[in-house]
C-alpha atoms as a PDB file:
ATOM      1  CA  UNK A   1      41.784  37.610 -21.932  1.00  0.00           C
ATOM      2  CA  UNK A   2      41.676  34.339 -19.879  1.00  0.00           C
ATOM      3  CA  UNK A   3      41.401  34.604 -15.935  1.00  0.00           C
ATOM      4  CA  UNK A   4      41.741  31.951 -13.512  1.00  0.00           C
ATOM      5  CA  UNK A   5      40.118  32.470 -10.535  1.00  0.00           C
ATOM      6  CA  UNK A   6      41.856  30.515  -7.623  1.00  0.00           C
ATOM      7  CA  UNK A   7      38.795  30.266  -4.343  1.00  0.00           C
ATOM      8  CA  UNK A   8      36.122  30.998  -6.539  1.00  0.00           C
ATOM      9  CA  UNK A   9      33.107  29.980  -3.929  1.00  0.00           C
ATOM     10  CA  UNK A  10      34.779  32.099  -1.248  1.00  0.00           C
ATOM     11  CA  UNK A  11      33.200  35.292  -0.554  1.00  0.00           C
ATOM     12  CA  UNK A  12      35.466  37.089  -2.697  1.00  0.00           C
ATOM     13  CA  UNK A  13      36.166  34.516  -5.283  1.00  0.00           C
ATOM     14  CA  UNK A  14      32.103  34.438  -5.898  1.00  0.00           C
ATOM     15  CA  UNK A  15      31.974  37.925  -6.540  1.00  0.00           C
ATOM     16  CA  UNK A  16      35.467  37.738  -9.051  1.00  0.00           C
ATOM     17  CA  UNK A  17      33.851  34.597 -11.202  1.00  0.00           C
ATOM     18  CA  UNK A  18      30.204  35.151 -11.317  1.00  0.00           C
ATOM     19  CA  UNK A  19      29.915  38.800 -12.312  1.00  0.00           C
ATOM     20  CA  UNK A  20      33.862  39.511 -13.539  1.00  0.00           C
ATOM     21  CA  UNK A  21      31.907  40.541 -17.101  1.00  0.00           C
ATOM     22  CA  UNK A  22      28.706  41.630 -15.898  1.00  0.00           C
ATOM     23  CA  UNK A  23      27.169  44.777 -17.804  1.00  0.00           C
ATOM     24  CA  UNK A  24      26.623  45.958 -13.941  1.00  0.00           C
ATOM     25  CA  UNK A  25      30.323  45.860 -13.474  1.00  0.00           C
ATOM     26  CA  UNK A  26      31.021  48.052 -16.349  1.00  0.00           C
ATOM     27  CA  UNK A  27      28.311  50.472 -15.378  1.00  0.00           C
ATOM     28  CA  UNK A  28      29.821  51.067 -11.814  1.00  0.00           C
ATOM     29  CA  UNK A  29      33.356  51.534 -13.265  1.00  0.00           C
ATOM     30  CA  UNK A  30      32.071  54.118 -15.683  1.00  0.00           C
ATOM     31  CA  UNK A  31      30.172  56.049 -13.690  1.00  0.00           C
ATOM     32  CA  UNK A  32      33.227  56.648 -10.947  1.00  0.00           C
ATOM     33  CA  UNK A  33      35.240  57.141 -14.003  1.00  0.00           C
ATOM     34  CA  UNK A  34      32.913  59.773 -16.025  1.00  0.00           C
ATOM     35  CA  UNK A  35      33.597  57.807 -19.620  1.00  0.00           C
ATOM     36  CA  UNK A  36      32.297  55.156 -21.051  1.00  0.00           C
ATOM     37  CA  UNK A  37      33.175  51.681 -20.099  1.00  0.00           C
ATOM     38  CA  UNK A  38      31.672  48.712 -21.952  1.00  0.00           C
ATOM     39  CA  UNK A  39      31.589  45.242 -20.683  1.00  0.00           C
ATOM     40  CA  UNK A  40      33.883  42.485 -21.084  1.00  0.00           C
ATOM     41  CA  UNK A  41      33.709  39.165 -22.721  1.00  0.00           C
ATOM     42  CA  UNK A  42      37.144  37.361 -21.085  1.00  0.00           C
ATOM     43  CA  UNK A  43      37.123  33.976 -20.589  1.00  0.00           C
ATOM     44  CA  UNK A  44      36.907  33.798 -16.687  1.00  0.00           C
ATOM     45  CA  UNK A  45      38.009  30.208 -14.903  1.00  0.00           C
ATOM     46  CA  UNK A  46      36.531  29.516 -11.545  1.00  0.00           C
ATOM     47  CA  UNK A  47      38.403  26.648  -9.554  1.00  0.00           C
ATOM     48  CA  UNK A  48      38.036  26.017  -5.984  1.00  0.00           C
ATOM     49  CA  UNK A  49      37.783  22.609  -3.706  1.00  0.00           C
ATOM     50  CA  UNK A  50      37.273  19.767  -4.023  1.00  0.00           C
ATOM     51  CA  UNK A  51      38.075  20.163  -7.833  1.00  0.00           C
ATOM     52  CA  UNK A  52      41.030  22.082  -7.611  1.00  0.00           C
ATOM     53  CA  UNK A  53      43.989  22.183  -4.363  1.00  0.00           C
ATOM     54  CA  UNK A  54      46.012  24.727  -4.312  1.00  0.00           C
ATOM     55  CA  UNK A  55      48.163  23.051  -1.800  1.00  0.00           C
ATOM     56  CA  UNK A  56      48.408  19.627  -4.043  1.00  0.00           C
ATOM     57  CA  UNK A  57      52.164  21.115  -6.175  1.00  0.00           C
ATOM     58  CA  UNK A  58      51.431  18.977  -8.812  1.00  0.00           C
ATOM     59  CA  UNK A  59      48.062  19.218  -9.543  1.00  0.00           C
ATOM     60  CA  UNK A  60      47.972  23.461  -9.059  1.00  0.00           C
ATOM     61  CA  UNK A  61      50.833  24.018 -11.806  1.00  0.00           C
ATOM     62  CA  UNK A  62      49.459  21.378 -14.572  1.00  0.00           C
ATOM     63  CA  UNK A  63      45.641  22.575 -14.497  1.00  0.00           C
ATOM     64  CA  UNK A  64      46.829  26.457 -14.186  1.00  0.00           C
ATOM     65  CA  UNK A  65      49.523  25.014 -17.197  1.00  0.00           C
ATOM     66  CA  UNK A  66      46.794  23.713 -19.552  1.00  0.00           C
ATOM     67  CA  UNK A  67      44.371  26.378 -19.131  1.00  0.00           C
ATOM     68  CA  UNK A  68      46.862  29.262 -20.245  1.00  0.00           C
ATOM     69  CA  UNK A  69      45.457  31.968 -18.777  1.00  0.00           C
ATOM     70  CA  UNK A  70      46.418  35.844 -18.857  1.00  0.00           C
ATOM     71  CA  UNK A  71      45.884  36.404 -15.276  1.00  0.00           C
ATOM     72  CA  UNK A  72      45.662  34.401 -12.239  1.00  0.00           C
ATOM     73  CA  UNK A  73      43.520  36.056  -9.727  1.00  0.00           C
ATOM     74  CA  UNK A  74      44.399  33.862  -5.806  1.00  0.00           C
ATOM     75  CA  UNK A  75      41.045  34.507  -3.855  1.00  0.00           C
ATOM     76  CA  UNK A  76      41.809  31.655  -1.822  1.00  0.00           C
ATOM     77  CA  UNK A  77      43.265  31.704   1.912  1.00  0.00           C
ATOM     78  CA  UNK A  78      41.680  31.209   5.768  1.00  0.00           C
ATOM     79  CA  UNK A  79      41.055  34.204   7.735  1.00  0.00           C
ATOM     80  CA  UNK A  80      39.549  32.344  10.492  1.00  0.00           C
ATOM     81  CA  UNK A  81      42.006  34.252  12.822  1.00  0.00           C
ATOM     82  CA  UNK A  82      41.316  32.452  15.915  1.00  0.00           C
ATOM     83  CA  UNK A  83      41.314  28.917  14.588  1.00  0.00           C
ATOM     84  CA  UNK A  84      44.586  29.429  13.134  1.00  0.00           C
ATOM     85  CA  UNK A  85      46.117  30.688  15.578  1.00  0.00           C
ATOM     86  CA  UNK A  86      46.983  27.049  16.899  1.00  0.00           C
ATOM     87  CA  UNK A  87      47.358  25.707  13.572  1.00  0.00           C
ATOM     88  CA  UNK A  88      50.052  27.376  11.853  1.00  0.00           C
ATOM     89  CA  UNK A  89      50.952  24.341   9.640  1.00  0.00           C
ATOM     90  CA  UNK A  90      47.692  24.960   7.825  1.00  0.00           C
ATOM     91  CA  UNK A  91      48.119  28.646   7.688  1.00  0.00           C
ATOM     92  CA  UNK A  92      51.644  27.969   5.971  1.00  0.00           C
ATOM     93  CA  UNK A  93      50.363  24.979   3.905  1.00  0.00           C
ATOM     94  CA  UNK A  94      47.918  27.433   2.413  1.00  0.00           C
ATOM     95  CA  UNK A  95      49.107  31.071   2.443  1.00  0.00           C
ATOM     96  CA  UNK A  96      52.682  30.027   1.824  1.00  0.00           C
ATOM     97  CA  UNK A  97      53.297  26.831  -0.259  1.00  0.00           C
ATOM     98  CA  UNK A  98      49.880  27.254  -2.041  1.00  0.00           C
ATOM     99  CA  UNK A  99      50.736  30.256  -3.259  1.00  0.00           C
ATOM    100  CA  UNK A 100      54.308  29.793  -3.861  1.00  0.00           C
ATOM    101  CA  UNK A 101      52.773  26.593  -6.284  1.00  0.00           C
ATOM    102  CA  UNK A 102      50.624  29.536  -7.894  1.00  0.00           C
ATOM    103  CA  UNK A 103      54.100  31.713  -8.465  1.00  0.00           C
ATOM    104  CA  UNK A 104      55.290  28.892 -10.204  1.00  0.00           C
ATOM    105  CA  UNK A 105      52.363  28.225 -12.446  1.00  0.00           C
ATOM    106  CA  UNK A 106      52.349  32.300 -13.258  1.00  0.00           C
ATOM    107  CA  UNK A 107      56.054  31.809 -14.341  1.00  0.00           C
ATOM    108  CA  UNK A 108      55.541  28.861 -16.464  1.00  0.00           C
ATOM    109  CA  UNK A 109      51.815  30.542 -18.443  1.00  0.00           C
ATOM    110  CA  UNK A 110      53.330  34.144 -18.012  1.00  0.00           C
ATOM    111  CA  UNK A 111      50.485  34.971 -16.199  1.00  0.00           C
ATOM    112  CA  UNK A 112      50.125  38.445 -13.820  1.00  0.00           C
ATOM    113  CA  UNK A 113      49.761  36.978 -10.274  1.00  0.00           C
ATOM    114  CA  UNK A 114      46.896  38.836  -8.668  1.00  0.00           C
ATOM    115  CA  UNK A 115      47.281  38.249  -4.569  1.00  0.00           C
ATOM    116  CA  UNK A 116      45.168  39.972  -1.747  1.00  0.00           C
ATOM    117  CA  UNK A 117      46.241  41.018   1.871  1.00  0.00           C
ATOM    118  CA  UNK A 118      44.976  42.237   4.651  1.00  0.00           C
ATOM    119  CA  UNK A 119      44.805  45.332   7.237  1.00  0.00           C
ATOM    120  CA  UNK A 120      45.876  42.837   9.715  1.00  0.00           C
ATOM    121  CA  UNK A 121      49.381  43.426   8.120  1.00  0.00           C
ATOM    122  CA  UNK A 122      49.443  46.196  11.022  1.00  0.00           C
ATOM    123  CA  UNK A 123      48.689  45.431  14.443  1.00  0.00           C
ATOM    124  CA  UNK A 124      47.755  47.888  16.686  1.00  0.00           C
ATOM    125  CA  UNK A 125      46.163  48.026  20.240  1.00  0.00           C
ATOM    126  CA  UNK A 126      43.640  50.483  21.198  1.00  0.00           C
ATOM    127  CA  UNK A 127      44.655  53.311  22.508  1.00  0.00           C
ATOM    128  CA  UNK A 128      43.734  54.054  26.018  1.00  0.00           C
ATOM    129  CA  UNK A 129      45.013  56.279  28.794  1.00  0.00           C
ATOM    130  CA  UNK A 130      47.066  53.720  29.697  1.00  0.00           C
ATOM    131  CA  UNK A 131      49.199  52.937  26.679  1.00  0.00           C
ATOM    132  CA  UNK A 132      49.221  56.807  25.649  1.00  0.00           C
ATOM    133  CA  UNK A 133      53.334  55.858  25.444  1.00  0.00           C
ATOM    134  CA  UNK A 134      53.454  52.314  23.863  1.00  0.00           C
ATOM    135  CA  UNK A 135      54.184  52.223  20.130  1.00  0.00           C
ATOM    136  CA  UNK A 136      51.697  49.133  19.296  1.00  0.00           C
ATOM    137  CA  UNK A 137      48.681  51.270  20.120  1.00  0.00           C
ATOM    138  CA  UNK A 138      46.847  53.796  17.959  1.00  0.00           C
ATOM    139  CA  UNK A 139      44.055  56.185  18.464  1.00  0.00           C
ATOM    140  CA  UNK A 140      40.936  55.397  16.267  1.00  0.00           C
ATOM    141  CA  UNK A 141      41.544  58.974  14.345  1.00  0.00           C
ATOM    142  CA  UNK A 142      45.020  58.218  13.335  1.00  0.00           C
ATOM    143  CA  UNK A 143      45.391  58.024   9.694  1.00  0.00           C
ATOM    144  CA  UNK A 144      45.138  54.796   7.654  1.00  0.00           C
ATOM    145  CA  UNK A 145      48.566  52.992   7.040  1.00  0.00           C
ATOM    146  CA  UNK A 146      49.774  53.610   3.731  1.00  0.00           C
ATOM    147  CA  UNK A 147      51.728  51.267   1.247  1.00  0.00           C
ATOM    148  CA  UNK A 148      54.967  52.183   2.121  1.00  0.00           C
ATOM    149  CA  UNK A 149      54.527  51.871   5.653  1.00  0.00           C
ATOM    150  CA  UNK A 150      56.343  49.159   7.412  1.00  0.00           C
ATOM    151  CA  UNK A 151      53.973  46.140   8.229  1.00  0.00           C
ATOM    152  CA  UNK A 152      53.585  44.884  12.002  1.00  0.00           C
ATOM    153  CA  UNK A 153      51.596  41.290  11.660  1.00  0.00           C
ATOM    154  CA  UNK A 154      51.350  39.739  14.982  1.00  0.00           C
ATOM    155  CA  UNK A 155      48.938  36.367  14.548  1.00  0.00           C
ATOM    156  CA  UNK A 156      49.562  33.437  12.677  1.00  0.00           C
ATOM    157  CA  UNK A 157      46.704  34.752  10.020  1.00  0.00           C
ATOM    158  CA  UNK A 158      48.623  38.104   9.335  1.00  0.00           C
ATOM    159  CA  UNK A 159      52.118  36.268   9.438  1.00  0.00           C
ATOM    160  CA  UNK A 160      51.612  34.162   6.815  1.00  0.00           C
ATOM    161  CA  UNK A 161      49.221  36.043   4.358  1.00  0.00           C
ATOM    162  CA  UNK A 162      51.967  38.811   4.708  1.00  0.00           C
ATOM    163  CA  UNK A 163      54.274  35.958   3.642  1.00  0.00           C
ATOM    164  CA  UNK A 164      51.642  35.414   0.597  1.00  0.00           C
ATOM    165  CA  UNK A 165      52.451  38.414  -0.269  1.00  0.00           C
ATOM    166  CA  UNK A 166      56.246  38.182  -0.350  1.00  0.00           C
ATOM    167  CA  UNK A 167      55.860  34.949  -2.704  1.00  0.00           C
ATOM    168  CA  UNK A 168      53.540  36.504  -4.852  1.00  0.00           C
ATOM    169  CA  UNK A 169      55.478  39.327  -6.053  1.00  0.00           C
ATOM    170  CA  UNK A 170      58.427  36.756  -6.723  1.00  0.00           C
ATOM    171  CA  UNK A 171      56.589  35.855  -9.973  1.00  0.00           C
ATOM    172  CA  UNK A 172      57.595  37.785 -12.888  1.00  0.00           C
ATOM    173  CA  UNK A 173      54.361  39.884 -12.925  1.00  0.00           C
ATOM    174  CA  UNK A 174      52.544  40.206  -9.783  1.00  0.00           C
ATOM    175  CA  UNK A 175      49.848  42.650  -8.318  1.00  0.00           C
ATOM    176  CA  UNK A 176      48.927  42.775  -4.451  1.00  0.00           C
ATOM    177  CA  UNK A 177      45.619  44.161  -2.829  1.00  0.00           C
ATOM    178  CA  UNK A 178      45.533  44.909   0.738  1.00  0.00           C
ATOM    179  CA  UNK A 179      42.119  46.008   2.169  1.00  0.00           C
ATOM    180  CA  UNK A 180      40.770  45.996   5.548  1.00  0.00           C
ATOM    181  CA  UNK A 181      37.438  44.126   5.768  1.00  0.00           C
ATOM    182  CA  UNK A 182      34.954  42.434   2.810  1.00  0.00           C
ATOM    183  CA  UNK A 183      31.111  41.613   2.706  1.00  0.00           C
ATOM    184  CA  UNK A 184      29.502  40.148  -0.076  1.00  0.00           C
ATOM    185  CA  UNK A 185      27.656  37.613  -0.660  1.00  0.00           C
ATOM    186  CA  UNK A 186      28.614  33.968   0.527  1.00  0.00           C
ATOM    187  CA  UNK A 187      28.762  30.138  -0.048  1.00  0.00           C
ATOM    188  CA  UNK A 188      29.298  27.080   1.893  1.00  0.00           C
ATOM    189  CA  UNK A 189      32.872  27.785   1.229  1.00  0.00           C
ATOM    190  CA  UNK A 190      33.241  31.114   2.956  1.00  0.00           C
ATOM    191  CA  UNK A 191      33.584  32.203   6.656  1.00  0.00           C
ATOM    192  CA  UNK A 192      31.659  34.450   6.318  1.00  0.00           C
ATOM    193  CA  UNK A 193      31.527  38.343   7.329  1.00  0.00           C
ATOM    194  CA  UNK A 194      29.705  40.566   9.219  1.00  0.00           C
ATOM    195  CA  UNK A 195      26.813  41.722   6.863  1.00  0.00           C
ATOM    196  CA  UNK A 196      26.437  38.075   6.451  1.00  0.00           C
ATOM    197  CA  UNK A 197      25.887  37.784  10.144  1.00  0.00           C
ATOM    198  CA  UNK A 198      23.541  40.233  10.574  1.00  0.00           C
ATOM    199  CA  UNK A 199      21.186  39.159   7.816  1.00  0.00           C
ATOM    200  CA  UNK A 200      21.475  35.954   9.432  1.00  0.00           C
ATOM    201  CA  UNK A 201      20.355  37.797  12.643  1.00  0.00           C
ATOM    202  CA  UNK A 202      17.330  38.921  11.337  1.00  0.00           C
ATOM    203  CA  UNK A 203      15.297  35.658  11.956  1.00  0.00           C
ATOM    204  CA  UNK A 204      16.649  34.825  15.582  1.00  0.00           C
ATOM    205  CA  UNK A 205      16.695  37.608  17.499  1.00  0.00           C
ATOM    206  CA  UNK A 206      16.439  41.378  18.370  1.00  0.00           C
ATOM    207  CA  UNK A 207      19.299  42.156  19.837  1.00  0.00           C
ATOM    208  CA  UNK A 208      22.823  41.329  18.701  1.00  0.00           C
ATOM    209  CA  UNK A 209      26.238  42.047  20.169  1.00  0.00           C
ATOM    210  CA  UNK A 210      28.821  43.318  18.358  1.00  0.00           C
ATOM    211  CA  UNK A 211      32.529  44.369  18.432  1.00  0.00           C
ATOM    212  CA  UNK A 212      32.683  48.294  19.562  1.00  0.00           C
ATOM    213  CA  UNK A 213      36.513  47.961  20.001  1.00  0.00           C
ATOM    214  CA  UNK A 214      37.974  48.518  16.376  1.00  0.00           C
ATOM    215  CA  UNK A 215      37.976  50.486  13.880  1.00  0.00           C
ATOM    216  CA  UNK A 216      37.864  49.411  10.845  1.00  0.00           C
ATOM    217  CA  UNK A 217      36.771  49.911   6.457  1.00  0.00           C
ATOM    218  CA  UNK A 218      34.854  47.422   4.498  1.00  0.00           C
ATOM    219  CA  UNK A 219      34.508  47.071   1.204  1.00  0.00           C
ATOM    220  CA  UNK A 220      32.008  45.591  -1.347  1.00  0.00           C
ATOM    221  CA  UNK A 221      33.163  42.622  -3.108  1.00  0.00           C
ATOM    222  CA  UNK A 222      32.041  44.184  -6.156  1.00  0.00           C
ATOM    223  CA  UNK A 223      34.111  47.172  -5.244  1.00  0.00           C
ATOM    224  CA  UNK A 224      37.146  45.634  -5.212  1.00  0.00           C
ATOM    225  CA  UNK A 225      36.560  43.680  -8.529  1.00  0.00           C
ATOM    226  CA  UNK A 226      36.067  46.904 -10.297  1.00  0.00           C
ATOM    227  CA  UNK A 227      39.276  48.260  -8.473  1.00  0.00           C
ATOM    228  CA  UNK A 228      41.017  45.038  -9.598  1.00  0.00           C
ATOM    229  CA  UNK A 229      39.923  45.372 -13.344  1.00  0.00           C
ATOM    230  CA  UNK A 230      40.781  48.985 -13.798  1.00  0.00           C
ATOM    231  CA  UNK A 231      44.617  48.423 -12.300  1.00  0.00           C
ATOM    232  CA  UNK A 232      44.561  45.179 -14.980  1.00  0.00           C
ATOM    233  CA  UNK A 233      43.676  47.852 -17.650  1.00  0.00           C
ATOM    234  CA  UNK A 234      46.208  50.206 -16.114  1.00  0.00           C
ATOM    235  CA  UNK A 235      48.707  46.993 -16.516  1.00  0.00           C
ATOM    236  CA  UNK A 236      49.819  48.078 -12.670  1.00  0.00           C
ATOM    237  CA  UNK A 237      52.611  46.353 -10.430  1.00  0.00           C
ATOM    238  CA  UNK A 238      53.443  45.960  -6.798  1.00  0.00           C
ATOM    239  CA  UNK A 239      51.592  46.608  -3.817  1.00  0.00           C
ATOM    240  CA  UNK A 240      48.411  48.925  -3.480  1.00  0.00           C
ATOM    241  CA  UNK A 241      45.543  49.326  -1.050  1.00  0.00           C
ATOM    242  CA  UNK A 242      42.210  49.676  -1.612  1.00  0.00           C
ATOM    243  CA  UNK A 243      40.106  52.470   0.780  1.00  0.00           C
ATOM    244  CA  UNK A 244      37.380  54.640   0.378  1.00  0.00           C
ATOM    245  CA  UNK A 245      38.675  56.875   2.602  1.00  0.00           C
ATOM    246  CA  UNK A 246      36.182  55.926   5.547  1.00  0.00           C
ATOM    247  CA  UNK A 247      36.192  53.970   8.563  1.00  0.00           C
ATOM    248  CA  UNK A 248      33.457  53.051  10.949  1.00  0.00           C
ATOM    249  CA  UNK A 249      33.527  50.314  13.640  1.00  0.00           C
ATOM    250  CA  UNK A 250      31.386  46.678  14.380  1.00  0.00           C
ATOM    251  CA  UNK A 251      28.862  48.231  15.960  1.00  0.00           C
ATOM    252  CA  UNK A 252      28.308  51.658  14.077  1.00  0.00           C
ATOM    253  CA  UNK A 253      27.660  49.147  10.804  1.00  0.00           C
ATOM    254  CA  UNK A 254      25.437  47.148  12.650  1.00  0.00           C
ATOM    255  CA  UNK A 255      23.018  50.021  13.590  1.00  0.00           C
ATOM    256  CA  UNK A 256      23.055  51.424   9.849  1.00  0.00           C
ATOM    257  CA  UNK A 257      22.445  47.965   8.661  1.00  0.00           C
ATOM    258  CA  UNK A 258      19.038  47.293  10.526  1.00  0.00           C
ATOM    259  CA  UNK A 259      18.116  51.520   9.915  1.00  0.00           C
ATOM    260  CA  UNK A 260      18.976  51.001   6.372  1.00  0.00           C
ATOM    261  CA  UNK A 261      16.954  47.802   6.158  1.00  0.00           C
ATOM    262  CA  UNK A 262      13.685  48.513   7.980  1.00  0.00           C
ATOM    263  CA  UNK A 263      14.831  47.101  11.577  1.00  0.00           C
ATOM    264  CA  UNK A 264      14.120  50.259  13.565  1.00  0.00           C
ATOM    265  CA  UNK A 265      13.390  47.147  16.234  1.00  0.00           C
ATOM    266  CA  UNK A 266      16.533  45.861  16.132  1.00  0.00           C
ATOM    267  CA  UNK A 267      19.305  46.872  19.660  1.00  0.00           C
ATOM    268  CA  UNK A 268      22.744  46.709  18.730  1.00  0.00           C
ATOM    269  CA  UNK A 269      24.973  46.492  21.823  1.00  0.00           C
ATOM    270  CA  UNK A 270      28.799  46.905  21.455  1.00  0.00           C
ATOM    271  CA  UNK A 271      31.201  44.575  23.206  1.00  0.00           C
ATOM    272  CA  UNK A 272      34.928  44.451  23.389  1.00  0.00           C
ATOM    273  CA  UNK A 273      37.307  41.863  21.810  1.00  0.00           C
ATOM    274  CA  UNK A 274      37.773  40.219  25.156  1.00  0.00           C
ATOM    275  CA  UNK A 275      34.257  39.879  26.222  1.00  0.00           C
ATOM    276  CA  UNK A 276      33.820  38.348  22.493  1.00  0.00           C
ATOM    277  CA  UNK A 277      35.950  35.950  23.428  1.00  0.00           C
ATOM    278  CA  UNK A 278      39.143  36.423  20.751  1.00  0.00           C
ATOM    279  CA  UNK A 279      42.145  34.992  21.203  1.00  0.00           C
ATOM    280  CA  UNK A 280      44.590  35.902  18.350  1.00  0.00           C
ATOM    281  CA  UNK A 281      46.505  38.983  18.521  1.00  0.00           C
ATOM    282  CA  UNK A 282      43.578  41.138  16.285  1.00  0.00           C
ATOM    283  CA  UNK A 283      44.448  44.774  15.146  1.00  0.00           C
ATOM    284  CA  UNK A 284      42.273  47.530  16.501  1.00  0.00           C
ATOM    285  CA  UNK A 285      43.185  49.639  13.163  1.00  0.00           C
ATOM    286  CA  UNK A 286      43.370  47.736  10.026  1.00  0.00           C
ATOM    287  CA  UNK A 287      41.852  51.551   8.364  1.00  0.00           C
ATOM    288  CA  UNK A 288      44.257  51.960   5.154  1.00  0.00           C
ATOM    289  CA  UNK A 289      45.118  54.686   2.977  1.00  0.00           C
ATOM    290  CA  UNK A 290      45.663  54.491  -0.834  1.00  0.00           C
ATOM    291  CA  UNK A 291      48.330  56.962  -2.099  1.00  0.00           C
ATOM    292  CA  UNK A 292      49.977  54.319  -4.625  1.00  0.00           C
ATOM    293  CA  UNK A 293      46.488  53.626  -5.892  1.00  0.00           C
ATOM    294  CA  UNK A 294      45.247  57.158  -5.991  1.00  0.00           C
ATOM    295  CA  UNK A 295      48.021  57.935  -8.609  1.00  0.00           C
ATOM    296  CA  UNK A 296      47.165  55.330 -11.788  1.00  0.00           C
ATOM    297  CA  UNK A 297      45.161  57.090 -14.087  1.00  0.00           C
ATOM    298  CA  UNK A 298      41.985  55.564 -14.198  1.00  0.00           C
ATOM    299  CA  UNK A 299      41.623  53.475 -11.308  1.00  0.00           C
ATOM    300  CA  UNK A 300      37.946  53.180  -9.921  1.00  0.00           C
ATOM    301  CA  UNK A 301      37.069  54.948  -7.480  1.00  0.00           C
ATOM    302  CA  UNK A 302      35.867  53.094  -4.371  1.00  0.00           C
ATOM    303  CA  UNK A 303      32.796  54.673  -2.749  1.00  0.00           C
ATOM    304  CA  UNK A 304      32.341  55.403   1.630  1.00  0.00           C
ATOM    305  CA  UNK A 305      31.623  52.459   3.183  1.00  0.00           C
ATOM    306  CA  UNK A 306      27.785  53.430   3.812  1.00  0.00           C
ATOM    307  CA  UNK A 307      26.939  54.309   0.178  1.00  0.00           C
ATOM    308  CA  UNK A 308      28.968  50.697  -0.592  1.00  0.00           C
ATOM    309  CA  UNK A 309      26.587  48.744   1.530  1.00  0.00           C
ATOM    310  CA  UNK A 310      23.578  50.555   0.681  1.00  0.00           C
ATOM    311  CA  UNK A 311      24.178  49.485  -3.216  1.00  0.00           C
ATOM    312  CA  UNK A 312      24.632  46.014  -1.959  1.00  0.00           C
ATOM    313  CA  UNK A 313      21.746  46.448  -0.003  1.00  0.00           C
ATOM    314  CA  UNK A 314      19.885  47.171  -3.643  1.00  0.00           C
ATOM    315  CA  UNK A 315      21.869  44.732  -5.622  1.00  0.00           C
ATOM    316  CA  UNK A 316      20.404  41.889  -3.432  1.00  0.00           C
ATOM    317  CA  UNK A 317      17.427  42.951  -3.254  1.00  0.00           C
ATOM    318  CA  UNK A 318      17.199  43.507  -7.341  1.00  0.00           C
ATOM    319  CA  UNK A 319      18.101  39.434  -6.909  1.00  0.00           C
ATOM    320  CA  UNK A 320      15.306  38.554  -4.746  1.00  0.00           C
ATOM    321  CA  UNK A 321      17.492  37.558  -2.437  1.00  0.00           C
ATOM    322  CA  UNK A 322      16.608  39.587   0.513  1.00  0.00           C
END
């Protein structure tokens, strides 16, 4: 099988093209699933900028044309929420016609079109004993929104990836993955996330502030590339989410992350949204739940948050890089 992976120096798109066949992969996959799962050997494509644009129409559908592949895999995309927020030509540019020129290429090579969203897809406020009656705000132990639910995006970020979403599963075989938040490891092409933050903490300073005001589930990279390879293998359609059924906020991560690492040292102080200075619309909630996912046979099973970024912990550390 040949994948093409659109983005591939984001944070994501690292994790998707440098270990997509990795015997480590395989391993992690097998032992959620109880059987024996052997690596791959596909042919895995990484394009990203300045090579490849995935806004240039031209340009996207000939290279994704002559490569043929089985399965184009669209890591790319923005999500910094803010700065977008007054740039909405550049959300559209990229979450809408880039994609759309990806639909077309999938089309034309007969590709499945693999798309990601986000838990942004549903905006809520926080609850508080003041909105205890309006319908946009949600109490941190609600339940995660489900697949089916009806989606509520209310910045320009949310807006259009939802709209990535739409355009995506207008190609003849499509797959979308909604999550709520990622860490992995990053490269001059990613924003960035908030393990990456605090490991760049480490050498500046003892305390850090961090968002106490959402709630929130993030996933390994890695997780969500063994997810992604086991609905492939299950030859699934349409949307799904991806959850291991916890949720945790900011701040709460913060603390295990500098326990987990050594930092007993380390004072974690939790701030609000507006005294972080955001000025999108940002959901309080973006905690999902995975009942379309939970029924394909197979599927990996995505571990609790803290066992997720203790493995990462170890995989980094097994690369010398922390």
């Amino acid at each position: 099988m040949k994948v093409v992976v659109v983005g591939s120096k984001g944070t994501l798109g690292l994790a998707l093209s440098q270990f997509w066949n990795d015997p480590r992969v395989a391993s992690r996959i097998a032992a959620s699933s109880g059987g024996d799962v052997k690596p791959t050997n596909d042919v895995v494509v990484p394009l990203n900028l300045p090579d490849f644009d995935i806004c240039s129409r031209t340009h996207a559908i000939h290279t994704i044309g002559d490569l043929r592949p089985d399965v184009i895999v669209n890591a790319s995309g923005i999500n910094l929420i803010d700065w977008l927020e007054s740039r909405p030509n550049t959300a559209r540019n990229v979450h809408g016609h880039g994609v759309s020129n990806l639909k077309t290429a999938a089309r034309q090579t007969g590709a499945l079109l693999v798309q990601f969203g986000c838990g942004e897809a549903f905006y809520r406020k926080r609850l508080s004993a003041e909105s205890t009656d309006d319908p946009e705000a949600i109490s941190p132990d609600a339940p995660g929104f489900s697949e089916t639910e009806l989606t509520y995006p209310a910045s320009v970020y949310a807006k259009t990836k939802l709209e990535s979403e739409r355009i995506a599963q207008e190609a003849p075989k499509s797959l979308v993955l909604r999550f709520s938040s990622l860490f992995g490891e990053t490269s001059e092409y990613s924003s960035g996330n908030l393990v990456n933050t605090l490991f760049n903490s480490l050498a500046r300073t003892k305390k850090i502030s961090v968002l106490n005001d959402r709630v929130i589930e993030p996933l390994w990279t890695i997780d969500v590339l063994c997810a992604l390879k086991t609905l492939i293998a299950a030859n699934a359609r349409g949307v799904y989410h991806l959850t291991g059924n916890s949720r945790t906020t900011p701040k709460e991560l913060a603390e295990y992350f500098f326990k987990r690492c050594g930092y007993r040292d380390r004072e974690v102080v939790g701030i609000s949204s507006e005294e972080y200075g955001v000025t999108a619309p940002q959901s309080a909630f973006t905690v999902l739940r995975s009942v379309k996912y939970d029924s394909v046979e197979g599927a990996y099973k995505i571990p609790d948050w803290k066992t997720a970024l203790s493995d990462y912990l170890d995989w980094r550390q097994s690369h010398l890089i922390f």
